[in-house]
Every structure is written in structure tokens, then in C-alpha cells.
Protein backbone atom coordinates (compact mmCIF):
# COMPACT_ATOMS: atom_id res chain seq x y z
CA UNK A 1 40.19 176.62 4.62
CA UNK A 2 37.59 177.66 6.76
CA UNK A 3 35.53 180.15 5.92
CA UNK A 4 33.26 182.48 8.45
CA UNK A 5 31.86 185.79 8.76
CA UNK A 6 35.09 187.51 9.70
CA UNK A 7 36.70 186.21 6.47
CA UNK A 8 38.95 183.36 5.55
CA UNK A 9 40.91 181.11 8.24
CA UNK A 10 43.73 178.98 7.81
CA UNK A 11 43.59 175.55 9.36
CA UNK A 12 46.93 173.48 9.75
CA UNK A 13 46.65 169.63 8.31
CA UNK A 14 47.36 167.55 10.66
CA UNK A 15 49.87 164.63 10.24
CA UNK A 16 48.40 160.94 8.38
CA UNK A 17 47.20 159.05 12.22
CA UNK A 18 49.87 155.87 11.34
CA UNK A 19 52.61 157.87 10.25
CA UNK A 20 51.77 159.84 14.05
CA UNK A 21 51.44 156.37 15.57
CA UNK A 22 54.63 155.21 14.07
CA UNK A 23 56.76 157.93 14.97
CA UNK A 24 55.65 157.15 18.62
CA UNK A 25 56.31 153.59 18.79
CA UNK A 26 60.07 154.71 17.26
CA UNK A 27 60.69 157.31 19.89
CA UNK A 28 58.99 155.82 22.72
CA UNK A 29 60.37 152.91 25.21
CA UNK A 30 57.96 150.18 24.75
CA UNK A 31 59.00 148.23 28.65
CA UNK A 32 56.95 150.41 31.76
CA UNK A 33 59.42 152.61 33.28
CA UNK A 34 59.25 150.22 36.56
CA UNK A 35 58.94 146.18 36.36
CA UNK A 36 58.90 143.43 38.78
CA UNK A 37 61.87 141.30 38.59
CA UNK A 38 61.05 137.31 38.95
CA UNK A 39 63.82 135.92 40.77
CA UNK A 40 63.71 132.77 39.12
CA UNK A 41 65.14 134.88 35.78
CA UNK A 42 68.50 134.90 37.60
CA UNK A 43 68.65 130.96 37.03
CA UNK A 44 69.65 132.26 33.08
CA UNK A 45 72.85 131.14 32.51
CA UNK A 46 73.39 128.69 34.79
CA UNK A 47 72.94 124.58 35.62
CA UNK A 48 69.40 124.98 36.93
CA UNK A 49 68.06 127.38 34.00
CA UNK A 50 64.72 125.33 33.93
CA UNK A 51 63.85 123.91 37.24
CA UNK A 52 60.95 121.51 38.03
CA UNK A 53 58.17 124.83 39.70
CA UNK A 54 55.43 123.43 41.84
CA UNK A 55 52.33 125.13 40.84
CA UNK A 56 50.84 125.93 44.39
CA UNK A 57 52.72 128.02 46.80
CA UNK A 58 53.60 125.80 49.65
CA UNK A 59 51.54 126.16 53.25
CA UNK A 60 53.07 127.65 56.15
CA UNK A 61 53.93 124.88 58.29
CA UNK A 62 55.46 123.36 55.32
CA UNK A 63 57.79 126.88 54.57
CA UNK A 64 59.78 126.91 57.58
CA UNK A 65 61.28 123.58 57.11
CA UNK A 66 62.13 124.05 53.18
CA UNK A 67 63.70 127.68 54.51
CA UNK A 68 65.78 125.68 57.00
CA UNK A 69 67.02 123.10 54.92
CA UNK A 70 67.44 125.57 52.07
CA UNK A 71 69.61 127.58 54.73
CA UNK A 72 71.82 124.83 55.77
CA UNK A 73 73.03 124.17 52.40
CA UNK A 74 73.86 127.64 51.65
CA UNK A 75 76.07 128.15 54.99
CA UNK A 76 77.38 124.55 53.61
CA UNK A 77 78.61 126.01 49.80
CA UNK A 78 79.60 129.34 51.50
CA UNK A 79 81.81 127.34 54.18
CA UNK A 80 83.48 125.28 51.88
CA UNK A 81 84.40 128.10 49.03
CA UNK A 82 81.88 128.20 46.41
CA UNK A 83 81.23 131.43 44.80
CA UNK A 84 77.82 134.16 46.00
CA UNK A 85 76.40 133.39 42.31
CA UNK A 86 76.78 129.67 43.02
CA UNK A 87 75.06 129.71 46.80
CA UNK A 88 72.59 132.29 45.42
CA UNK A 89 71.33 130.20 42.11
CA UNK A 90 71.35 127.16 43.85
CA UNK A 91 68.71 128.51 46.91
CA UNK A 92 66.38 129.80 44.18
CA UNK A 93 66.71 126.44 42.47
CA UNK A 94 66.05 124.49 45.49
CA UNK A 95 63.46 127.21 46.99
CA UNK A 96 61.33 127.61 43.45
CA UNK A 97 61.43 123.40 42.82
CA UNK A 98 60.53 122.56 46.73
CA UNK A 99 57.77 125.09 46.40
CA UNK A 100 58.61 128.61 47.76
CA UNK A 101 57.94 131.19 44.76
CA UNK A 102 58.60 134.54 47.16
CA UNK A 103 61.90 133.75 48.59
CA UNK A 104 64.22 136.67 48.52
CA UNK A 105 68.61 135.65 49.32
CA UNK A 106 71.35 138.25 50.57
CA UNK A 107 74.26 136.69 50.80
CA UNK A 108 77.48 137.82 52.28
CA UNK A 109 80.87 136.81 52.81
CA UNK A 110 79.82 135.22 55.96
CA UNK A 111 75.94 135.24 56.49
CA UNK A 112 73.20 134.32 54.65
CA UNK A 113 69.60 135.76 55.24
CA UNK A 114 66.71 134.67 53.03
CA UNK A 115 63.58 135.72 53.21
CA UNK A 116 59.98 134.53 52.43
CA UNK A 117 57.13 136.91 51.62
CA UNK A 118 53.88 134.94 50.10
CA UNK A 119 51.12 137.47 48.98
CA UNK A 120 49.15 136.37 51.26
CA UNK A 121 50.06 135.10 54.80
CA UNK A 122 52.67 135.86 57.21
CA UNK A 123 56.41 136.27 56.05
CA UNK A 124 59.33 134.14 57.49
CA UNK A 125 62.83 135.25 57.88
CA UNK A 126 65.98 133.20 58.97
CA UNK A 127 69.49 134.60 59.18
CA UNK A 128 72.86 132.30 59.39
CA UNK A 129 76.10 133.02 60.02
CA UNK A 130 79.07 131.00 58.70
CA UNK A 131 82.01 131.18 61.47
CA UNK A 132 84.35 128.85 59.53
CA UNK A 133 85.95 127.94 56.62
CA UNK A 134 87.26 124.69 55.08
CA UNK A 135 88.79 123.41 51.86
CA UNK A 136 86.49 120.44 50.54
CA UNK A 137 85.83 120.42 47.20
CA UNK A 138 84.83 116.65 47.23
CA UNK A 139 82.05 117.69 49.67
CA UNK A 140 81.17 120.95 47.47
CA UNK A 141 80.63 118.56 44.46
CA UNK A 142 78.37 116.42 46.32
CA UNK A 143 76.37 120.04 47.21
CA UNK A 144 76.15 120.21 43.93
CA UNK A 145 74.62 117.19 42.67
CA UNK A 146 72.21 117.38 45.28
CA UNK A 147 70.44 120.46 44.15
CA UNK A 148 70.59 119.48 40.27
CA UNK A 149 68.72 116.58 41.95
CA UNK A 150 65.93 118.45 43.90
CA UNK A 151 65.82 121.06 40.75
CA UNK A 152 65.17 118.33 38.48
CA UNK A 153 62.56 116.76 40.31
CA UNK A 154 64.31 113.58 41.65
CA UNK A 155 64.23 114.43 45.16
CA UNK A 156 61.70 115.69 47.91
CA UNK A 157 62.38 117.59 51.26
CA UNK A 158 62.83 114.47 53.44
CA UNK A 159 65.05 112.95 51.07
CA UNK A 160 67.02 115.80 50.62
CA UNK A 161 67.36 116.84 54.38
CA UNK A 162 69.32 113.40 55.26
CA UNK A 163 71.17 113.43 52.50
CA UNK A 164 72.61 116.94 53.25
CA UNK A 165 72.86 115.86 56.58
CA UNK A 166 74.88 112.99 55.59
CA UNK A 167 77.23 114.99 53.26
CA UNK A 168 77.81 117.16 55.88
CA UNK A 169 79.28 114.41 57.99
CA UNK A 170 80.96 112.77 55.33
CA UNK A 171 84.52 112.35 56.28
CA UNK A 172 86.75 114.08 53.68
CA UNK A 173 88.64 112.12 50.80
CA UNK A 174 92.03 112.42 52.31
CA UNK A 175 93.53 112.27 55.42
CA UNK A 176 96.14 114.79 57.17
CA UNK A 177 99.66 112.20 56.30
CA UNK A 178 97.66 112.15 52.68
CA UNK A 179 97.46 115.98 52.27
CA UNK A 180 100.81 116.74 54.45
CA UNK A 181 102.67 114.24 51.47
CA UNK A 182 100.79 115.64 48.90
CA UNK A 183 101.32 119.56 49.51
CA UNK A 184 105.29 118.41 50.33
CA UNK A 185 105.59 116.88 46.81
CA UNK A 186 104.02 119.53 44.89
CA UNK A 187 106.36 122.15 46.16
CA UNK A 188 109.18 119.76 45.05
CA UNK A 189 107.27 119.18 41.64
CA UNK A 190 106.82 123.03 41.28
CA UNK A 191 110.37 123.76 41.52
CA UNK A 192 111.39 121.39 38.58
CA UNK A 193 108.84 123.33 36.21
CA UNK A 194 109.99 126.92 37.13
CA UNK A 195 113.49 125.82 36.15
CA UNK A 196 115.13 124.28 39.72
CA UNK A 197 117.30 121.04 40.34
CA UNK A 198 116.70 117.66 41.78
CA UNK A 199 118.20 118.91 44.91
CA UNK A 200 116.26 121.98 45.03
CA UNK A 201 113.62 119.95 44.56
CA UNK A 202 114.09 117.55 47.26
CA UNK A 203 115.24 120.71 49.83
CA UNK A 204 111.10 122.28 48.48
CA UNK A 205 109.66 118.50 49.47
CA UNK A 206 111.44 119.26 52.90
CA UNK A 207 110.66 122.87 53.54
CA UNK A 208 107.01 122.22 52.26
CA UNK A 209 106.12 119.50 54.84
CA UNK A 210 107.87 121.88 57.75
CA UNK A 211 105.55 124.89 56.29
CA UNK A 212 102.53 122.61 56.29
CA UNK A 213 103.79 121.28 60.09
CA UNK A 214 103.54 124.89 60.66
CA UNK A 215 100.75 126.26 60.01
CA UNK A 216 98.64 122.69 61.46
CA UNK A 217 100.57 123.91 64.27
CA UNK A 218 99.28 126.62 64.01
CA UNK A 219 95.91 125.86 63.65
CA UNK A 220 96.06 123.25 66.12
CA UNK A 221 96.34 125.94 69.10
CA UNK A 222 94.12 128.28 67.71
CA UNK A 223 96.48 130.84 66.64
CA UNK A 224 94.80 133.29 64.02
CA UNK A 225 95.50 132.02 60.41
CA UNK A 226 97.93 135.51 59.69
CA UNK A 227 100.47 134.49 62.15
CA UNK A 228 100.68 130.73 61.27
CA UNK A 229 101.04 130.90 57.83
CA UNK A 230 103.63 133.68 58.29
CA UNK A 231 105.50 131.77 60.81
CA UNK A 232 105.18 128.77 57.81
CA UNK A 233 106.62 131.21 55.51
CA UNK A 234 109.54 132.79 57.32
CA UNK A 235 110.40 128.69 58.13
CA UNK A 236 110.34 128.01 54.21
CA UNK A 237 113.03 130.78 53.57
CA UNK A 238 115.30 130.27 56.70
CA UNK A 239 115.87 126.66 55.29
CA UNK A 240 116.56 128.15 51.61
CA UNK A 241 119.14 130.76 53.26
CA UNK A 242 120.79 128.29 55.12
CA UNK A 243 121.04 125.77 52.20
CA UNK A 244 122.53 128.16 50.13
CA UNK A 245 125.19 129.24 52.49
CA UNK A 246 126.37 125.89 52.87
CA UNK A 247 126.44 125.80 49.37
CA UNK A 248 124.21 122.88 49.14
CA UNK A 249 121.57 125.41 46.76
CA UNK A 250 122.19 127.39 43.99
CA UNK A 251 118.65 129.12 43.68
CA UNK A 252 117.27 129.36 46.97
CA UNK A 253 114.08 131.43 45.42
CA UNK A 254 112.84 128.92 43.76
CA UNK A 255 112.70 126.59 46.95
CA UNK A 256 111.18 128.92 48.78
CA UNK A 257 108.54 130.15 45.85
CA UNK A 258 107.87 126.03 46.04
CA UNK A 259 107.27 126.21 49.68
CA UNK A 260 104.58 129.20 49.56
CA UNK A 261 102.78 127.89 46.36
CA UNK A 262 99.87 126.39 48.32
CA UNK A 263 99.33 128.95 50.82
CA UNK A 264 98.06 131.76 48.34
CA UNK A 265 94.41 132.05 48.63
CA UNK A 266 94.31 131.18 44.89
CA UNK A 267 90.48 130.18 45.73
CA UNK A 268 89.27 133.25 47.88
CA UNK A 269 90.93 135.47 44.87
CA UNK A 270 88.97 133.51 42.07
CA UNK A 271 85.39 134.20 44.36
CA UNK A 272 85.96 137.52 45.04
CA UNK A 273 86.48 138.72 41.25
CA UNK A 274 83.36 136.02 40.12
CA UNK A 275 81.69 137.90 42.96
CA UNK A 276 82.72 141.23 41.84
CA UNK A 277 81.32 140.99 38.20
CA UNK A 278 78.47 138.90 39.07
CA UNK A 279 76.96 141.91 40.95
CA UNK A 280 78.12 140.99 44.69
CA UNK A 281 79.80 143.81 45.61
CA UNK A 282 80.13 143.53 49.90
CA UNK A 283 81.03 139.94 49.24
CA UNK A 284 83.86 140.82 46.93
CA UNK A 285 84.86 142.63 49.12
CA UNK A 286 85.36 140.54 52.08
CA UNK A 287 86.81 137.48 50.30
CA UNK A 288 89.33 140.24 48.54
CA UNK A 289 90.42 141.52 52.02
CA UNK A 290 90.45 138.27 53.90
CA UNK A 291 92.65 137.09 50.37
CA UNK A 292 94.71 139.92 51.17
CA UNK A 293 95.04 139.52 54.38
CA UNK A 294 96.46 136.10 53.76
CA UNK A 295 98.77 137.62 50.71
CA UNK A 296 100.44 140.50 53.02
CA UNK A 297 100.93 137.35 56.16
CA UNK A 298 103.04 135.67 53.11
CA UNK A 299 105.21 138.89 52.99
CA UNK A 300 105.58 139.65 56.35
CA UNK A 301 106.76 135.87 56.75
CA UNK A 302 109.63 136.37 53.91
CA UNK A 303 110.23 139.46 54.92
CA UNK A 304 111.02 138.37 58.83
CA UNK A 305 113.00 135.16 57.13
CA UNK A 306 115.14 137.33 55.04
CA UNK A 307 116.09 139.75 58.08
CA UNK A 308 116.91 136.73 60.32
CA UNK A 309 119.07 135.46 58.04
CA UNK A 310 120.91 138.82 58.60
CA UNK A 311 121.03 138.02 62.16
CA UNK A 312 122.36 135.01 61.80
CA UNK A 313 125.21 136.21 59.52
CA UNK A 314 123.77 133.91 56.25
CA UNK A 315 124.36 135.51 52.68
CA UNK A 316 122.25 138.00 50.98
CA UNK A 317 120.97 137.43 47.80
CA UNK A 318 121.88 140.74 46.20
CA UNK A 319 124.02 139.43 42.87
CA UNK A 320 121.73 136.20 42.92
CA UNK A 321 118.30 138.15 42.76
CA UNK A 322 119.75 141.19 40.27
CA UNK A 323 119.69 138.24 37.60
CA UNK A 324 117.44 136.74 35.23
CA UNK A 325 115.66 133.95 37.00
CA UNK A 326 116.47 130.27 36.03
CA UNK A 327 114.33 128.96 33.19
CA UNK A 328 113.27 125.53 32.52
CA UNK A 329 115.56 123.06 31.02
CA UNK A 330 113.42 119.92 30.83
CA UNK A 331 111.66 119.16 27.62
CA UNK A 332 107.91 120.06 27.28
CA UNK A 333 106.47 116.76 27.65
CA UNK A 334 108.45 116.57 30.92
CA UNK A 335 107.13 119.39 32.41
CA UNK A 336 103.72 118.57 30.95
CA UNK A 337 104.04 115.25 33.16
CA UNK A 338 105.61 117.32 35.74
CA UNK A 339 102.69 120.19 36.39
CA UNK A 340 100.05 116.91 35.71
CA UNK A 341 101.15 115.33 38.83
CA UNK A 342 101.77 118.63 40.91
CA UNK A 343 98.55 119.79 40.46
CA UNK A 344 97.04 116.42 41.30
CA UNK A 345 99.30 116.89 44.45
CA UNK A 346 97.43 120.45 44.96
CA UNK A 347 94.14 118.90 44.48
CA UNK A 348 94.30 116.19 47.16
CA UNK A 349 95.58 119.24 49.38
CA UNK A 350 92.31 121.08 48.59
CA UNK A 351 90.65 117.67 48.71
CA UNK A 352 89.07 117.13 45.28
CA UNK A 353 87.46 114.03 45.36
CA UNK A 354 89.64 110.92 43.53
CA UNK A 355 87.59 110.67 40.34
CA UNK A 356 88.29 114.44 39.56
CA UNK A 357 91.77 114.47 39.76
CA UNK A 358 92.91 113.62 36.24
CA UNK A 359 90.44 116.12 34.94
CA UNK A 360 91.58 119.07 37.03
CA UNK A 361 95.18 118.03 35.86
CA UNK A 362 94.69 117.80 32.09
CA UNK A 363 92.71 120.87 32.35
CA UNK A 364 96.23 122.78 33.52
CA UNK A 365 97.88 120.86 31.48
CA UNK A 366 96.09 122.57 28.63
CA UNK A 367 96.53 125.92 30.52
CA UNK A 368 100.46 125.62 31.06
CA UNK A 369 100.54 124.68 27.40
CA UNK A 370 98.62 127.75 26.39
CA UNK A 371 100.75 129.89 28.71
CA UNK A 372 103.84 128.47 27.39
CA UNK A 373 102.79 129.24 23.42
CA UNK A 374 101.71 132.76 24.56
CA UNK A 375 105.03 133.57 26.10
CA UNK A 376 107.16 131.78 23.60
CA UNK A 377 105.37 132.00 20.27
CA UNK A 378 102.62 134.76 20.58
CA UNK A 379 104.57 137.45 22.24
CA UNK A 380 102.20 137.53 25.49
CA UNK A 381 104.66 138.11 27.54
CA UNK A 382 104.86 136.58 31.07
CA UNK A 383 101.91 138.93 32.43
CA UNK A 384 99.30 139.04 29.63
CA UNK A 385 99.86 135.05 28.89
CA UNK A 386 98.84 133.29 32.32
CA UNK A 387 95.52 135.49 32.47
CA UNK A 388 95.00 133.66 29.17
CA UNK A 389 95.65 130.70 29.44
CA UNK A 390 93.60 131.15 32.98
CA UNK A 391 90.57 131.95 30.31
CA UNK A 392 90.93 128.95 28.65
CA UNK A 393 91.12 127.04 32.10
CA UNK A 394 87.83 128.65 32.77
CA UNK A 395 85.29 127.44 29.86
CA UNK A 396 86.83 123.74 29.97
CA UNK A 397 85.77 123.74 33.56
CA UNK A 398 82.54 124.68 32.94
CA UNK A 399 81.97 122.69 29.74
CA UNK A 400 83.63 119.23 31.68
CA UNK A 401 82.20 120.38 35.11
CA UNK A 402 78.85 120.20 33.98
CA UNK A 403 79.53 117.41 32.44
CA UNK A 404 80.55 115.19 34.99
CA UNK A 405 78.42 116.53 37.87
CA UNK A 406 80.31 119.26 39.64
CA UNK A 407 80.89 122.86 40.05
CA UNK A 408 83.45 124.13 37.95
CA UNK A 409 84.97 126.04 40.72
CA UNK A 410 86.51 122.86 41.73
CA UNK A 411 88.12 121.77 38.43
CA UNK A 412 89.41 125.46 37.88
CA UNK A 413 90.78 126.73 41.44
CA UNK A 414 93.28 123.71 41.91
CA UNK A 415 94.03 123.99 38.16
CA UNK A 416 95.20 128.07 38.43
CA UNK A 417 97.86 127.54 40.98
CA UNK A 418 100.48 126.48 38.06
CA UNK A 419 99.82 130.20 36.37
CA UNK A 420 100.95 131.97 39.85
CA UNK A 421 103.87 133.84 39.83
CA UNK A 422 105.36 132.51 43.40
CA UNK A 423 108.79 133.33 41.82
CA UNK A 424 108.13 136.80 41.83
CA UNK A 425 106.28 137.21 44.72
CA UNK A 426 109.49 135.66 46.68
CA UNK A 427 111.87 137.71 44.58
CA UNK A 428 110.13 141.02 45.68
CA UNK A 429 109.17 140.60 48.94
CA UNK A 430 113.08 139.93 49.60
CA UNK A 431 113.74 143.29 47.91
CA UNK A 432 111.59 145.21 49.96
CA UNK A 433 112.95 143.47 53.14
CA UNK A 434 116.47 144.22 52.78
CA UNK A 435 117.52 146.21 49.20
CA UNK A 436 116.39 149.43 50.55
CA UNK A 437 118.28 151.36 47.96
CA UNK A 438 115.98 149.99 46.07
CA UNK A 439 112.79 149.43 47.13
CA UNK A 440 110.41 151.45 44.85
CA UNK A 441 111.75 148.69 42.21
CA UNK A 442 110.87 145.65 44.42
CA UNK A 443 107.28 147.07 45.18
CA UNK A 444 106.02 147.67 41.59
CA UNK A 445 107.67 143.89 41.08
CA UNK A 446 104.93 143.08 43.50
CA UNK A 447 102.20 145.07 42.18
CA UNK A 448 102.82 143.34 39.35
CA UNK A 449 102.43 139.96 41.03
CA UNK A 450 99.29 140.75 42.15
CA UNK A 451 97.87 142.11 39.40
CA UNK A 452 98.95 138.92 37.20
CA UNK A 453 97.37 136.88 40.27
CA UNK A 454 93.95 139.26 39.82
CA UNK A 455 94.55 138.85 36.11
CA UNK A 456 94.46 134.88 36.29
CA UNK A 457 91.19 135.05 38.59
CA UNK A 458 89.33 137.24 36.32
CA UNK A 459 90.70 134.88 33.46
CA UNK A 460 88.84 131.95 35.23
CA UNK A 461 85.75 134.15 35.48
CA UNK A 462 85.88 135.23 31.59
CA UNK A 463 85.87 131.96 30.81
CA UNK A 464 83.24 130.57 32.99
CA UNK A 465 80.90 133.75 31.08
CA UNK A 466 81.81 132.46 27.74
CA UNK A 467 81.04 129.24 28.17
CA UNK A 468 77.45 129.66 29.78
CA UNK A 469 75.44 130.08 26.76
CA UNK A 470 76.64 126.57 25.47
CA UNK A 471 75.29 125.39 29.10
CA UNK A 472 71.98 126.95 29.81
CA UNK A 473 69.82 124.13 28.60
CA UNK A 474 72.16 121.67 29.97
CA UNK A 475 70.05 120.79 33.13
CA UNK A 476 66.76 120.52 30.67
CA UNK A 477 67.85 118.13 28.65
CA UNK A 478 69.23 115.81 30.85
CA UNK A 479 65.47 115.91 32.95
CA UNK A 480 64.46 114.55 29.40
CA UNK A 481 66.90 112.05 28.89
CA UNK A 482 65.90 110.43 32.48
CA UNK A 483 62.03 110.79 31.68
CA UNK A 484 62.90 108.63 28.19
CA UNK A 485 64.39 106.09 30.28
């Protein structure tokens, strides 16, 4: 109360000062509305979480040549099919540990741009374009290596430049008989686990090396990938409509499903949903289209093989395709052999290097055994169980991969092409060509392909996520064990 000449006023208590204080802190954010990001917290997660930072910001004359080099091994990953998070952790790994602290990285699905900004100085900005694309995961694991090298403190510029430079020109593991024999065998391996015969067999080791003929063919004269590999495809089921009109087949679909196995961009599909999630939008994008572009030259090619067999007056499969498809008769051990050795097939075709090979097989191995409880035991069902069993693919090729000294993305990619329904894909696509009375069937039987195909690749990504905490430190304790030696 206080009291004046004009009588009596009423003064309001005010509120204890902590109480006031507290109630602020609860209702307040306690971060600044804006913050600068530090680039190197995108390393969280992944094999170079704690790299080896120089303390001085490197000189001019000296930042040209690390942004160089440091571009030349990004168009290197990009070219041969690792993932944007992959190309974009390892430049900061490389960039922060060679002594660039202000290096900014947009990557697309064909160009890389990075850019260096020091606080003081003049900035530096290189752009690359990556005009081709080849499968060497033998190479990519050498990549890799490299910068858990540089990022650990084992390596220098000079060092690092030649031995880029030499990976570069590194001839791959296998040569073209190798890979043709290989990718011929799996598609004769692949139709004994889906349920085929010896013959069928042998008739998908035949129709896979003509597909693979094909499409070298192909790329020999410079013909644009969409053609060859439909021309490759329409070639695989000719030969499976023939064989069956001379009787010598009894399940042409599955020699043909053998036949396209290797062309689906199994790979491309796998990067573009990592990319997706991982916060790469435009390069999602373009590996999903370029995937898809690849996906509708596989349909056009059975669909063109299916109407020249009409031509040519060869039987339809009408009463053949309206029935269940063949299952597998072999035991489970068999066809555990069976998808060990085709997918050590499908990795020399992708060219994993030697030493990899029975890793990348017992890791589908584990992953057709997963698939085959979900289906059979759990009640998956043949959609939900392959994008599990594609989960479980994906953490034990992250937890070996790191392991051993390469990227998961090459244990997991050859691995995943056991889950993929090429069964189904065949089995619609030959709907749509010719059972027009039915054609809004055979197209949601392909939607449903491709979504179990988009369900595997985001199982491999899952996976890959899960197992990243049990990772993070990996790179920081090995730099330990080498300084106790």
C-alpha cells in the first residue's frame, strides 16, 4: 500500500525474480534463432567422424591443388556408383584433414562443384562434370581406403595425388570372357532358385551370354544404353518362346526373368533412395529417372519379344502365365549354395574385387534366408519379406564393410539382386504386351514390382541408418590402435 495525499493506492506484488527467471528459461528456446552450421558436423555418422584437422588454414597457392585433387576423386566415386552422402563426406574428410576449413560441395547426379571461401583472401571455385559411368566396385573400395588414409593422417597431398592417379588407371579385376561367363552362369544359377530345371537352366546360361553379347554390342558402336539393353532383352525372350514351342521348355518365364536379372539398375535404385533420405533431393532424382529409364528399356524389350513371337506364329503364354508360378523344389541348403555362387557370379559382373566375394555372398545368403522365414514362417508375404530381409542386408554391410576396408555400397548392391522380383517383372510386362483384355491386371502386377524393387533399396538404406551409431567412432579408434603400434 502506498499511501499519498489523494488517499490510499494499491500496488500489485510483483512475481519472486527466480520463479520469473525460471518460467523464462521453460518457455523460451535457449539455441539463437539463426546458427552457423560447421560442415565438418556432417562427418556424424559416418567412417571419418573424427578426422585428423590441421590447425592453420592452408595458403593460397597450396588451395588450388588440394581443390583439384579433392575434385578428381569425387568425379571418381560419382563415376563408379557410390552414393551423394558417400562423395560428399568423403570431400569434407579429405578437404578438413589436407587443410581447407571453408570448403563448401554441391553435388549432383553428374557434376560436382566445390567451393572455397577462407575469411580472408580470395575464394576458389572449380566445377566437374562426370560424362560416364562404370561398374567398379574393386576400384570404389580402393577410393575408399584412400581417404580413411588421408583422414587419418597417414597420407599427404603428393602421396595421395599418385596414388589416385594410379587407382584410376588400375586395370579392373576381371576381364570381358571373365564377366561375359560370369553374368551367363548366374542367370542359369538364378533360374534353379526361383524354382526352374536343369534345362531351363542351361537354355538362361545361353540366352544370358547372347543378352550380354548384346548389349557389348551395343555399347561397342555407341548406341545409347535404352536401345541395347532392350534389343538384349527382346533376344532373351525370343529364345524362351522358341524353346517352348519346340517343347524343349516348360517355363519359359523363368529363363527369361534369368536373362534380365543383371540388367536392372539394382545399384542406381539403391543411390537414388540413400540419396533421397539423406537430403539430396536433384540427385535422387536423376539416378531415379536414369534407373527408370533403364527399367521401362527392359519392358519395351519384352514387350517387342512377346509381339514377335506373334509374328512368327510361336505360342502365347496365356494358360501358362494365368498359373501360380513354379516354386522351388531343391532343399534349402541347395539353394543356399545355389544363390552363394550366383551372387558371386553377379559380383565379378559388377567387378567386386576377389577378396570381397565370399563376404558379399554370405551376406545374401543371410538375406535369402531371412526372406525365406518371412514368407514361409512369419507371414511377410512375398512383398513385405524381401524389403526385410534387404534391411538386414544393409547393417551387415556396414558393420563388415567397415570392417574390412570398404564402402558398404559394394557388399550390399551385388548382394540385393537375389531379393528382385525378375519373375514378375517378366510375367507382367508379357501381360501388358499382348493380354489386352486384361491389362489393368498386368500393370498393377508391375507397380507392384517396382514398388518391392523401391522397397528392397530403401531396405538397404534402413539398414545402413541403423547400423551407424555402432560405427561413428570406428575411424577414431583405429587412428589409436596405429599410434600404439
Amino acid at each position: 500500500m502506498v499511501h499519498t495525499e489523494l488517499g490510499t493506492t494499491a500496488v500489485p506484488q510483483q512475481a519472486h525474480p527466480q520463479a520469473r527467471t525460471l518460467l523464462r528459461r521453460m518457455m523460451e528456446d535457449a539455441a539463437p534463432p539463426t546458427t552457423t552450421f560447421n560442415i565438418v558436423d556432417r562427418l556424424v555418422g559416418s567412417p571419418y567422424a573424427n578426422p585428423t584437422v590441421t590447425e592453420t588454414e592452408a595458403a593460397e597457392d597450396v588451395a588450388r591443388p588440394i581443390l583439384l585433387f579433392t575434385l578428381d576423386l569425387a568425379e571418381t566415386m560419382i563415376r563408379w556408383g557410390a552414393s551423394a552422402l558417400d562423395v560428399e563426406t568423403s570431400v569434407i574428410a579429405v578437404t578438413t584433414s589436407l587443410g581447407l576449413r571453408h570448403v563448401d560441395i554441391d553435388i549432383t547426379n553428374q557434376s560436382v562443384h566445390l567451393n572455397w571461401a577462407p575469411p580472408e583472401g580470395l575464394p576458389a571455385s572449380i566445377l566437374r562434370v562426370v560424362r560416364s559411368s562404370s561398374d567398379n566396385f574393386a576400384g570404389l573400395s580402393l577410393v575408399h581406403q584412400l581417404v580413411g588414409d588421408i583422414t587419418a593422417g597417414r597420407v599427404g597431398l603428393d602421396f595421395a595425388r599418385s596414388r589416385l592417379r594410379s587407382i584410376r588407371r588400375r586395370p579392373k579385376p576381371y576381364n570381358k570372357p571373365i564377366v561375359i561367363a560370369a553374368g551367363a552362369l548366374f542367370a542359369g544359377l538364378f533360374v534353379l532358385v526361383i524354382g526352374g530345371t536343369p534345362r531351363g537352366a542351361l537354355a538362361a546360361v545361353v540366352s544370358g551370354l547372347l543378352v550380354t553379347l548384346v548389349t557389348r554390342l551395343g555399347d561397342r558402336w555407341r548406341i545409347p544404353t535404352f536401345f541395347s539393353i532392350a534389343a538384349g532383352t527382346s533376344v532373351a525372350t525370343i529364345i524362351a518362346l522358341i524353346l517352348y514351342s519346340n517343347d524343349w521348355l516348360k517355363n519359359p518365364e523363368l529363363v527369361v526373368a534369368g536373362g534380365i536379372m543383371l540388367l536392372l539398375p539394382s545399384g542406381r535404385f539403391v543411390s537414388a533412395v540413400q540419396d533421397a533420405i539423406n537430403g539430396f533431393p536433384v540427385t535422387a532424382v536423376g539416378r531415379l529417372f536414369s534407373a527408370m529409364i533403364i527399367y521401362a528399356a527392359i519392358i519395351a524389350g519384352v514387350m517387342f519379344g512377346a509381339v514377335s513371337g506373334r509374328w512368327f506364329n510361336l505360342p502365347k503364354l496365356d494358360a501358362l502365365l494365368a498359373a501360380e508360378p513354379p516354386k522351388p523344389t531343391l532343399l534349402l541348403p541347395v539353394l543356399c549354395a545355389l544363390v552363394m555362387i550366383a551372387v558371386a557370379c553377379g559380383s565379378i559382373v559388377q567387378q567386386v574385387a576377389p577378396r570381397y566375394l565370399i563376404t558379399t555372398s554370405s551376406i545374401a545368403v543371410v538375406g535369402y534366408l531371412v526372406n525365406y522365414g518371412a514368407v514361409h514362417f512369419a507371414g511377410a508375404g512375398e512383398r513385405l519379406a524381401p524389403a526385410a530381409a534387404a534391411v538386414v542386408m544393409g547393417l551387415m554391410a556396414r558393420l563388415i564393410g567397415l570392417r574390412i576396408g570398404t564402402t558398404p555400397l559394394v557388399l550390399a548392391v551385388p548382394a540385393i539382386v537375389i531379393l528382385l522380383p525378375g519373375l514378375s517383372i517378366f510375367r507382367s510386362m508379357y501381360g501388358m504386351a499382348l493380354e489386352t483384355s486384361d491389362v489393368t491386371v498386368s500393370i498393377v502386377n508391375m507397380f507392384t514390382s517396382f514398388t518391392i524393387i523401391l522397397g528392397v533399396a530403401a531396405g538397404v538404406a534402413l539398414g545402413d541408418t541403423l547400423a551407424r551409431p555402432f560405427t561413428k567412432d570406428w575411424n577414431a579408434k583405429s587412428r589409436r590402435r596405429i599410434r600404439r603400434r
